[in-house]
Protein backbone atom coordinates (compact mmCIF):
# COMPACT_ATOMS: atom_id res chain seq x y z
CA UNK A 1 -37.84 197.38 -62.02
CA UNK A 2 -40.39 194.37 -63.08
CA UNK A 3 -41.48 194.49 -66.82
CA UNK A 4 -45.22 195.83 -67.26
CA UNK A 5 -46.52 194.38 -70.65
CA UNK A 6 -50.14 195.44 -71.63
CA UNK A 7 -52.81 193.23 -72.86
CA UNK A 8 -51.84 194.45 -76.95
CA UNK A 9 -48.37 193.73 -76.22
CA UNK A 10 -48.76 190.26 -74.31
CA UNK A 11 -51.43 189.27 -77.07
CA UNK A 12 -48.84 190.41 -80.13
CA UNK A 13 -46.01 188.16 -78.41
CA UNK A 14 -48.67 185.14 -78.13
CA UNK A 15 -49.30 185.71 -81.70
CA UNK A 16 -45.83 186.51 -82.79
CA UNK A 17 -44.85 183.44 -85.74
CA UNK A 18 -42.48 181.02 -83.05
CA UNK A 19 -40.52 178.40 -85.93
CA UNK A 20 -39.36 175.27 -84.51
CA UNK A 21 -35.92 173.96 -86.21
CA UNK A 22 -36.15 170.27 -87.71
CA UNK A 23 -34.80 168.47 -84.92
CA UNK A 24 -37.01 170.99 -82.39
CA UNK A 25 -38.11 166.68 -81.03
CA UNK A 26 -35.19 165.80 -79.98
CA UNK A 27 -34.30 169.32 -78.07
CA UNK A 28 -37.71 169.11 -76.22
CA UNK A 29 -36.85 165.14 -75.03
CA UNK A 30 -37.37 165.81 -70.87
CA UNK A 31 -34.51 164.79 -68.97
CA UNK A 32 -34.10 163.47 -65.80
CA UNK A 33 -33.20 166.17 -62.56
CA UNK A 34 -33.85 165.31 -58.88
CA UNK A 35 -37.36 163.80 -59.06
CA UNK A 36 -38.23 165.68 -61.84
CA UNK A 37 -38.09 165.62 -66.03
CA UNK A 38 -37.35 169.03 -67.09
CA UNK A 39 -36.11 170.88 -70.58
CA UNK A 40 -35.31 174.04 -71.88
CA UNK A 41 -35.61 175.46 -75.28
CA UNK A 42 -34.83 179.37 -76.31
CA UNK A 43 -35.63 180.30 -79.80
CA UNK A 44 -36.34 183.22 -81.65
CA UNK A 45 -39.70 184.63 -83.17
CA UNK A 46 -40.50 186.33 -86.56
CA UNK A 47 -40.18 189.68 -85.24
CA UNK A 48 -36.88 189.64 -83.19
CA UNK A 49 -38.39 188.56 -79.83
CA UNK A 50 -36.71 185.83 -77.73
CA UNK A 51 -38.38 183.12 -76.18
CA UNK A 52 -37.86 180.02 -73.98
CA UNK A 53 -40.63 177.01 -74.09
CA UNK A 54 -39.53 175.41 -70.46
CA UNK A 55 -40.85 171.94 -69.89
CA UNK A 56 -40.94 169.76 -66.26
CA UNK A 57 -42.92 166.48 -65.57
CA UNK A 58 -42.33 164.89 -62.33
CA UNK A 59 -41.39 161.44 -62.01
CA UNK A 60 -43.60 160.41 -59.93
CA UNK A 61 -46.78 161.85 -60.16
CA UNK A 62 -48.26 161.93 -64.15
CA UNK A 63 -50.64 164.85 -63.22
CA UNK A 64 -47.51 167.10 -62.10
CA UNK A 65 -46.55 168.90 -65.31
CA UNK A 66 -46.07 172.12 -66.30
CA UNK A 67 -45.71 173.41 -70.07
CA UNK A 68 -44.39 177.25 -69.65
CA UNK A 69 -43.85 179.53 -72.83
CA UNK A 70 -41.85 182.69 -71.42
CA UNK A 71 -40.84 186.07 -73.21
CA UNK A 72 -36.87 187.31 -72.32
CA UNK A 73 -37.20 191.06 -72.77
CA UNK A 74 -34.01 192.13 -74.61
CA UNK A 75 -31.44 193.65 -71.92
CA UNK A 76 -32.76 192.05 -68.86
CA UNK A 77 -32.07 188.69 -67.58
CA UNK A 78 -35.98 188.53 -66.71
CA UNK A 79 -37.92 185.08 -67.44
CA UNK A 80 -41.68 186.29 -68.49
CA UNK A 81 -43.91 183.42 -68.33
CA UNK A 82 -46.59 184.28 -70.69
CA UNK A 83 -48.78 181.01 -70.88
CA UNK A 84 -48.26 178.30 -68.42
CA UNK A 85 -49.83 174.68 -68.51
CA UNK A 86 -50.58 172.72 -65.69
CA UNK A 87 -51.51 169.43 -64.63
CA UNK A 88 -54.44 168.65 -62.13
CA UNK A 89 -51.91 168.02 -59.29
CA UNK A 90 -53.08 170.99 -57.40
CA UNK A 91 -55.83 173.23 -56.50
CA UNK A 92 -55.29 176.67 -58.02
CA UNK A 93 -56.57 180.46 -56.73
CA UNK A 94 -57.11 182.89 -58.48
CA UNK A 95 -55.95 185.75 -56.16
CA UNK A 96 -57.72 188.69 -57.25
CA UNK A 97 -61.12 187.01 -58.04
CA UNK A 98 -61.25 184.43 -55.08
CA UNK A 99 -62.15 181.53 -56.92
CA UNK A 100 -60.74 178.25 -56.31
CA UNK A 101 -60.37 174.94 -58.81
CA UNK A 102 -58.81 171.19 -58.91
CA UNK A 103 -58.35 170.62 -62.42
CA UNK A 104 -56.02 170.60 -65.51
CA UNK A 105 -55.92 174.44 -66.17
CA UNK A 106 -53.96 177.38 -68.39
CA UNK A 107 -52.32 180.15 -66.92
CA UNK A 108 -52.23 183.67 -68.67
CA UNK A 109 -49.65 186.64 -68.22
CA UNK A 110 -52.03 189.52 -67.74
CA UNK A 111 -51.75 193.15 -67.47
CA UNK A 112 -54.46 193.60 -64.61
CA UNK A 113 -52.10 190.88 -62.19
CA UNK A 114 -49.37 193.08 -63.29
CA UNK A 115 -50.68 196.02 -62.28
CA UNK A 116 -52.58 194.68 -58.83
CA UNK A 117 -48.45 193.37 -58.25
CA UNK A 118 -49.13 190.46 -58.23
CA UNK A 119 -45.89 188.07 -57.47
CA UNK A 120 -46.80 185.88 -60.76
CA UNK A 121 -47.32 188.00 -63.79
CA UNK A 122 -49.16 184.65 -64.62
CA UNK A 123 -51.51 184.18 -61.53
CA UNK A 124 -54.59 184.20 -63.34
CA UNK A 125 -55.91 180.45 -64.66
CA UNK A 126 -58.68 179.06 -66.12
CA UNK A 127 -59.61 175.07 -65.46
CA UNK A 128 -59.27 173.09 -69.21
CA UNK A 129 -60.84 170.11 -70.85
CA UNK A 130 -57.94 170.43 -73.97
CA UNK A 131 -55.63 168.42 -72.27
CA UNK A 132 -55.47 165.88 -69.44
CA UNK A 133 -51.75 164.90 -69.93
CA UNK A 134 -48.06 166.43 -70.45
CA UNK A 135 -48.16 165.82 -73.96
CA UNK A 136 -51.39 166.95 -74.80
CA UNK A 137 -50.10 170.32 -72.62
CA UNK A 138 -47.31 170.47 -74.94
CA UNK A 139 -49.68 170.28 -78.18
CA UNK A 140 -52.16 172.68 -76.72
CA UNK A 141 -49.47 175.23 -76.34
CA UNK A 142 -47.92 174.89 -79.45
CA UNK A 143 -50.71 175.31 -81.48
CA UNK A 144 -52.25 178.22 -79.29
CA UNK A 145 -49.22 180.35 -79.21
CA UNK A 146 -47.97 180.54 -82.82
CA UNK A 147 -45.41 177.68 -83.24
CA UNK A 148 -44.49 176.84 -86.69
CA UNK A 149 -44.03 172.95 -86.51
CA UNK A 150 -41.41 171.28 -89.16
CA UNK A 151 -44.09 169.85 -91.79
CA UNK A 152 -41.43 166.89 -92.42
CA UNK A 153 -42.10 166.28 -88.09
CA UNK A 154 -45.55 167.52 -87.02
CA UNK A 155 -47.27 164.34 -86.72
CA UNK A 156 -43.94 162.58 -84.69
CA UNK A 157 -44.09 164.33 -82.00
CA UNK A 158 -47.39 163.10 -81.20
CA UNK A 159 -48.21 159.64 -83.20
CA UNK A 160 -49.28 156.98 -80.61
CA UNK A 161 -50.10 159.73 -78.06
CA UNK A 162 -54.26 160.08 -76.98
CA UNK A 163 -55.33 163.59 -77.10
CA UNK A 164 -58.09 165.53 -75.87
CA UNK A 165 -57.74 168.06 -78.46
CA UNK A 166 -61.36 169.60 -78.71
């Protein structure tokens, strides 16, 4: 039976304190799979709840990125992708409201594509201006979803990388 989260509950786990460990850099480093750059990384938030930050950047095409922050409900072997990231390497519909974009855009678990059963729990986007590469993705989903960044690391990660951060 698919999880059903409602909008309190998706919010709290967006919210929900996410600590990176010290050497969080070098476990995020993409690596190289058929065409594609891709990483994993599960860690645990303040309150218990596990979750997995999933990275992939093609090789080939810059704009082909996704940054994914997913929820693993306890018991289940179900991925829940509550925010998604994506580069302007596609046009995007949203299913239930009909409209259509090309553009660098943010993805959002909600409870009314849940309950219309929907195939992606995160169907429903929204076009961005915060970021306009993978690593400004990354940065933009870190700081919007409650990641605690290493003080000793949180300007590495990005030094020497242009961001749209508005």
């Amino acid at each position: 039976m698919p999880l059903h989260l409602t909008e309190a509950k998706l919010q709290e786990l967006i919210a929900e304190r996410k600590p990176l460990a010290e050497d969080y850099q070098q476990r995020v480093t993409l690596k190289s799979k058929r065409g594609h750059k891709e990483r994993e990384l599960d860690l645990t938030g303040a309150n218990g709840s596990q979750f997995r930050l999933i990275l992939r950047e093609s090789q080939f095409n810059p704009l082909d990125f996704s940054v994914i922050l997913a929820y693993l409900p306890p018991k289940t072997n179900q991925v829940f992708r509550l925010r998604r990231h994506n580069g302007k390497s596609h046009e995007h519909t949203n299913m239930i409201e009909g409209n259509r974009f090309y553009d660098f855009h943010i993805h959002a678990a909600t409870e009314r594509y849940q309950q219309f059963g929907m195939e992606k729990e995160d169907g429903y986007a929204e076009p961005t201006d915060r970021f306009s590469d993978f690593h400004g993705a990354l940065k933009c989903l870190l700081k919007d979803c409650g990641f605690l960044i290493p003080e000793s690391t949180q300007g590495d990660l990005f030094e020497g990388v242009p961001s749209n951060d508005h």
